[in-house]
N, C-alpha and C. Protein backbone atom coordinates (compact mmCIF):
# COMPACT_ATOMS: atom_id res chain seq x y z
N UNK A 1 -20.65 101.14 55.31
CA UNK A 1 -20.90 100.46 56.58
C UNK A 1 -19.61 99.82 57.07
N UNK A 2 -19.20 99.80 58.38
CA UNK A 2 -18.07 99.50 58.75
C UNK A 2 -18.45 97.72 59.16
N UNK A 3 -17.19 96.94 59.04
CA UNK A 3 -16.61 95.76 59.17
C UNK A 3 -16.39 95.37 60.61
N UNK A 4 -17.76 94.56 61.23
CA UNK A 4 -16.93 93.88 62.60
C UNK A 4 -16.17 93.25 62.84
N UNK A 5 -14.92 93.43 63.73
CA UNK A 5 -13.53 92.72 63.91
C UNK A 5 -12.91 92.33 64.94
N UNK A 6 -12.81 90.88 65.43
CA UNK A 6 -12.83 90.30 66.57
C UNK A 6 -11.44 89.64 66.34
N UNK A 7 -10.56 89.72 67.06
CA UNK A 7 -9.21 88.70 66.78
C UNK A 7 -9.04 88.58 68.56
N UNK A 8 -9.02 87.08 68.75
CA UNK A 8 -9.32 86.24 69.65
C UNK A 8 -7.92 85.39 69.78
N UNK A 9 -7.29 85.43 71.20
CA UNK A 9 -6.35 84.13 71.07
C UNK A 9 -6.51 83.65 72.49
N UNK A 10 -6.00 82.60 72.29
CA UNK A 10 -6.57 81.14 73.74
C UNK A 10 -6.88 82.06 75.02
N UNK A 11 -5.63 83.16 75.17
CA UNK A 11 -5.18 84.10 76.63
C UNK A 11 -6.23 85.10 76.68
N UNK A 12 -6.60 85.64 75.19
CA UNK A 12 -7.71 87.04 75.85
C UNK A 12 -8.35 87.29 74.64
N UNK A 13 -9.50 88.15 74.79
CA UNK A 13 -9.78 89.01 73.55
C UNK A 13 -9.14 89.78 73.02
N UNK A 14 -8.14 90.36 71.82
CA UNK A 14 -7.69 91.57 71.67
C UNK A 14 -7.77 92.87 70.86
N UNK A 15 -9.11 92.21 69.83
CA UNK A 15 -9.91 93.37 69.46
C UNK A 15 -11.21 93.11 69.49
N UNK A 16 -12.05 94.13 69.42
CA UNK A 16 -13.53 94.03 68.84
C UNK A 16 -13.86 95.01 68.95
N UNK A 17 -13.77 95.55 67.51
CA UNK A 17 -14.29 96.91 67.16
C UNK A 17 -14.59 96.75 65.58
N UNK A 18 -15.12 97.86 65.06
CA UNK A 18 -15.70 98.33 63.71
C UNK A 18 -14.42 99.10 62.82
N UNK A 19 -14.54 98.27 61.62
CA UNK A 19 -12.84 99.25 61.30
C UNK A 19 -13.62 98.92 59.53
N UNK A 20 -12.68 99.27 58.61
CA UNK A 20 -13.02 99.42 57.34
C UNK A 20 -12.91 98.20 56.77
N UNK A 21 -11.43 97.82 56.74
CA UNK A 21 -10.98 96.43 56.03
C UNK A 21 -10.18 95.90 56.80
N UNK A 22 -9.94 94.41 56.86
CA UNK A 22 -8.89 93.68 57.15
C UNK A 22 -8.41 92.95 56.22
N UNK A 23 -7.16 92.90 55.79
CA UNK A 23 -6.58 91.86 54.88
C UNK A 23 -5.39 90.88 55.70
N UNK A 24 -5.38 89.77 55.70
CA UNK A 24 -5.63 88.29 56.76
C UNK A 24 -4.19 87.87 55.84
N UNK A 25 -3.70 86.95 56.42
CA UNK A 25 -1.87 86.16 56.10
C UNK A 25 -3.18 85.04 55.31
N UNK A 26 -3.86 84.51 54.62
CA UNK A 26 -3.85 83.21 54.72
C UNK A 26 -3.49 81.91 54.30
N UNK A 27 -3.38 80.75 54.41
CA UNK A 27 -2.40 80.27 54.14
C UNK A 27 -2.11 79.85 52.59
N UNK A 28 -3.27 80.18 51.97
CA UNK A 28 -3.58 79.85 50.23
C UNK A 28 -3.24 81.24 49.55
N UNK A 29 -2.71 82.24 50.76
CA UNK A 29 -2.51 83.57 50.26
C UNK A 29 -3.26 84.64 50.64
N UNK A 30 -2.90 86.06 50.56
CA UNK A 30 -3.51 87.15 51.30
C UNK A 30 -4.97 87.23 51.17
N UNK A 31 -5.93 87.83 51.72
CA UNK A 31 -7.10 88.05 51.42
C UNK A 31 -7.66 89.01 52.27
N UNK A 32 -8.03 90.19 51.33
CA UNK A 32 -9.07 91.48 52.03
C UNK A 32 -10.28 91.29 52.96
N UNK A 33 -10.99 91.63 54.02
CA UNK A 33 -12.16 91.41 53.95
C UNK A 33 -13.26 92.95 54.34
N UNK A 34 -14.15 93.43 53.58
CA UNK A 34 -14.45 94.29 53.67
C UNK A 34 -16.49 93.86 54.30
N UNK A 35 -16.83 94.83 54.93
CA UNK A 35 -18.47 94.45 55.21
C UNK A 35 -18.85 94.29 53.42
N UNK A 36 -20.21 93.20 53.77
CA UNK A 36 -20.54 92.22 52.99
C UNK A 36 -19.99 91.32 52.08
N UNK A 37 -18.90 90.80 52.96
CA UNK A 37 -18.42 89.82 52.18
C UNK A 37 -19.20 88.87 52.71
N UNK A 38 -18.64 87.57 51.38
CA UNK A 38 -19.41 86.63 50.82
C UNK A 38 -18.83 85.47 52.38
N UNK A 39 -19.86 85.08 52.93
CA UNK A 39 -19.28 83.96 54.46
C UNK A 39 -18.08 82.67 53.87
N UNK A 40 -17.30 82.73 55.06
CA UNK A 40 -16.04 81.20 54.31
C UNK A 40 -15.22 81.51 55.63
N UNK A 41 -14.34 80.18 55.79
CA UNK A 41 -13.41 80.24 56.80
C UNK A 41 -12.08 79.78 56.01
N UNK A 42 -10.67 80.11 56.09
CA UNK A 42 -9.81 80.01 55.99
C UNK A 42 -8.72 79.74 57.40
N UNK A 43 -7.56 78.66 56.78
CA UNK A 43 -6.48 78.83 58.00
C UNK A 43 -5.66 80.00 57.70
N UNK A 44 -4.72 80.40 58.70
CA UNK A 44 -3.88 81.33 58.43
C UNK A 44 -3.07 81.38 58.65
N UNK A 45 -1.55 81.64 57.72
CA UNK A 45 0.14 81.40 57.82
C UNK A 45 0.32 82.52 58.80
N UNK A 46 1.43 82.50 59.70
CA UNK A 46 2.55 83.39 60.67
C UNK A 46 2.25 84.55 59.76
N UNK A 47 2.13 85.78 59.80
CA UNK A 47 2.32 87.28 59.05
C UNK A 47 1.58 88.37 60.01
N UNK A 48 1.53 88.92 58.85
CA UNK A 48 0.91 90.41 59.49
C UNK A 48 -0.42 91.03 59.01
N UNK A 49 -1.55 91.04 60.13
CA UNK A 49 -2.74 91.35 59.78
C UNK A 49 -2.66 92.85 59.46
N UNK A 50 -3.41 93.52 58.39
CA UNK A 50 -3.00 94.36 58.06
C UNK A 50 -4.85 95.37 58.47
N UNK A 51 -5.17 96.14 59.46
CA UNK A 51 -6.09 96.62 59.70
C UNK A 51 -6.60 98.19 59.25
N UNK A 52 -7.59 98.36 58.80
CA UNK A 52 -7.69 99.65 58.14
C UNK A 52 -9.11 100.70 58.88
N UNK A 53 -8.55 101.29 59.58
CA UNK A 53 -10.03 101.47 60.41
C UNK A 53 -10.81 102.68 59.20
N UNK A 54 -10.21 103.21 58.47
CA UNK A 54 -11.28 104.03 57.43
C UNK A 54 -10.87 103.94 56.11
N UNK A 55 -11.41 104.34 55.27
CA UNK A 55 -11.04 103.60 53.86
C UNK A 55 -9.62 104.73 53.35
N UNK A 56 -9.43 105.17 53.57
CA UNK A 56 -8.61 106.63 53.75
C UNK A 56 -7.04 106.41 54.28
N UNK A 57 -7.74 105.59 55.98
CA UNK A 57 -6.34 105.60 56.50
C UNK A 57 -5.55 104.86 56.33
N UNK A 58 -4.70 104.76 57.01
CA UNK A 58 -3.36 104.22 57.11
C UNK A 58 -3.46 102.88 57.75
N UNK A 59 -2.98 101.68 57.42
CA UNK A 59 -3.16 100.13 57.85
C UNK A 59 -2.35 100.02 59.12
N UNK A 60 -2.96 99.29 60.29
CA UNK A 60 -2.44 99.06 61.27
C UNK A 60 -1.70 97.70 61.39
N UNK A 61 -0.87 97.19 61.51
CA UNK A 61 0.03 95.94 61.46
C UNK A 61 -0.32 95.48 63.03
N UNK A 62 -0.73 94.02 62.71
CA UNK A 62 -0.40 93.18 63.96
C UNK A 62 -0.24 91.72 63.55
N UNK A 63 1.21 91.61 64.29
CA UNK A 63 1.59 90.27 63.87
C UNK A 63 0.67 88.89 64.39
N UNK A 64 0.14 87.86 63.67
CA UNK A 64 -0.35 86.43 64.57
C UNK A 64 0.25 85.61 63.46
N UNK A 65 0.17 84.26 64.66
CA UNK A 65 0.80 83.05 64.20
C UNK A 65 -0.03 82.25 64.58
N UNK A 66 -0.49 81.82 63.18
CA UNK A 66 -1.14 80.06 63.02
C UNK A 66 -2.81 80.75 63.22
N UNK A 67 -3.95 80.02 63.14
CA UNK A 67 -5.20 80.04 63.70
C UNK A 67 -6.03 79.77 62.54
N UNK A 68 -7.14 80.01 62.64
CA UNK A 68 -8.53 80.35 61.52
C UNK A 68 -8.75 81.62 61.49
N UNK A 69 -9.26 81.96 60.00
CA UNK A 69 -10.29 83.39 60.15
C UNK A 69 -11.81 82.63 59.69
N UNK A 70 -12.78 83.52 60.22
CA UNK A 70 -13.95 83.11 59.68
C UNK A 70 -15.01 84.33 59.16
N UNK A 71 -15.84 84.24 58.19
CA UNK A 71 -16.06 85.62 57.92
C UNK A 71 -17.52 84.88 57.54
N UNK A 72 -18.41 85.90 58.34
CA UNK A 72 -19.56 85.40 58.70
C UNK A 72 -20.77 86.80 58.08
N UNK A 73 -22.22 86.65 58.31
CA UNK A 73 -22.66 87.88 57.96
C UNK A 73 -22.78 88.87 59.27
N UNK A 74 -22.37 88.33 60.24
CA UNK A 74 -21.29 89.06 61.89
C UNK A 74 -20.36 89.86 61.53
N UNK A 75 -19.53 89.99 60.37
CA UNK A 75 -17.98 90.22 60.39
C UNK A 75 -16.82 89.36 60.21
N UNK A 76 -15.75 89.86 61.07
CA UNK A 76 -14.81 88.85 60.62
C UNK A 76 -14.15 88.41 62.37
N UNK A 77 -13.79 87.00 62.34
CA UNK A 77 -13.46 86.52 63.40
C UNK A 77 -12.18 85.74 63.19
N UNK A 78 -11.01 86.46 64.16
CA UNK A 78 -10.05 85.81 63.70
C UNK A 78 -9.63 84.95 64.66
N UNK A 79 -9.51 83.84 64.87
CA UNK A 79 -8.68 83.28 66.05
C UNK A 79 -7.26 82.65 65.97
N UNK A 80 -6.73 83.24 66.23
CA UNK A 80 -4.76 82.96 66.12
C UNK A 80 -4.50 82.28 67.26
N UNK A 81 -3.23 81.55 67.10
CA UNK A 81 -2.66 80.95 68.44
C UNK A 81 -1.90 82.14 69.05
N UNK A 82 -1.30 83.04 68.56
CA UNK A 82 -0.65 84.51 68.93
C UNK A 82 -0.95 85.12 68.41
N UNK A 83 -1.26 86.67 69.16
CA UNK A 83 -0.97 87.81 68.48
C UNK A 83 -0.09 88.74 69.26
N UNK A 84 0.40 89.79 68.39
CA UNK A 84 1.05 91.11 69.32
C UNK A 84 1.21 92.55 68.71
């Protein structure tokens, strides 16, 4: 089952789609999140979200700086002060 994935900053929406995994900067250190994970919110250090739309492919890089992730039985919601 695929992973809902929302990354949100103040200016716009800039994803929301269904992808495999995301593994998140956060600030206690990296962390995967795959569908049915266990719900929790974390802050998150400046890095690079690392996106995987099939378990197969190849990780998509997008840089954000600063925000929360929150990982809900929704998916995962990231809100950064930047992304690009």
């Amino acid at each position: 089952m695929p992973l809902h994935f929302e990354l949100v900053t103040p200016d716009r929406l800039v994803r929301n789609e269904e992808v495999h995994m995301v593994t998140v900067p956060g600030t206690e250190g990296d962390f995967g999140v795959l569908e049915g994970h266990a719900p929790f919110m974390s802050t998150i250090r400046d890095g690079d979200l690392l996106v995987q739309k099939t378990a197969n492919g190849a990780a998509e890089t997008i840089r954000v700086e600063g925000g929360l992730a929150e990982v809900t039985t929704r998916g995962l919601t990231i809100l950064a002060e930047k992304a690009a």
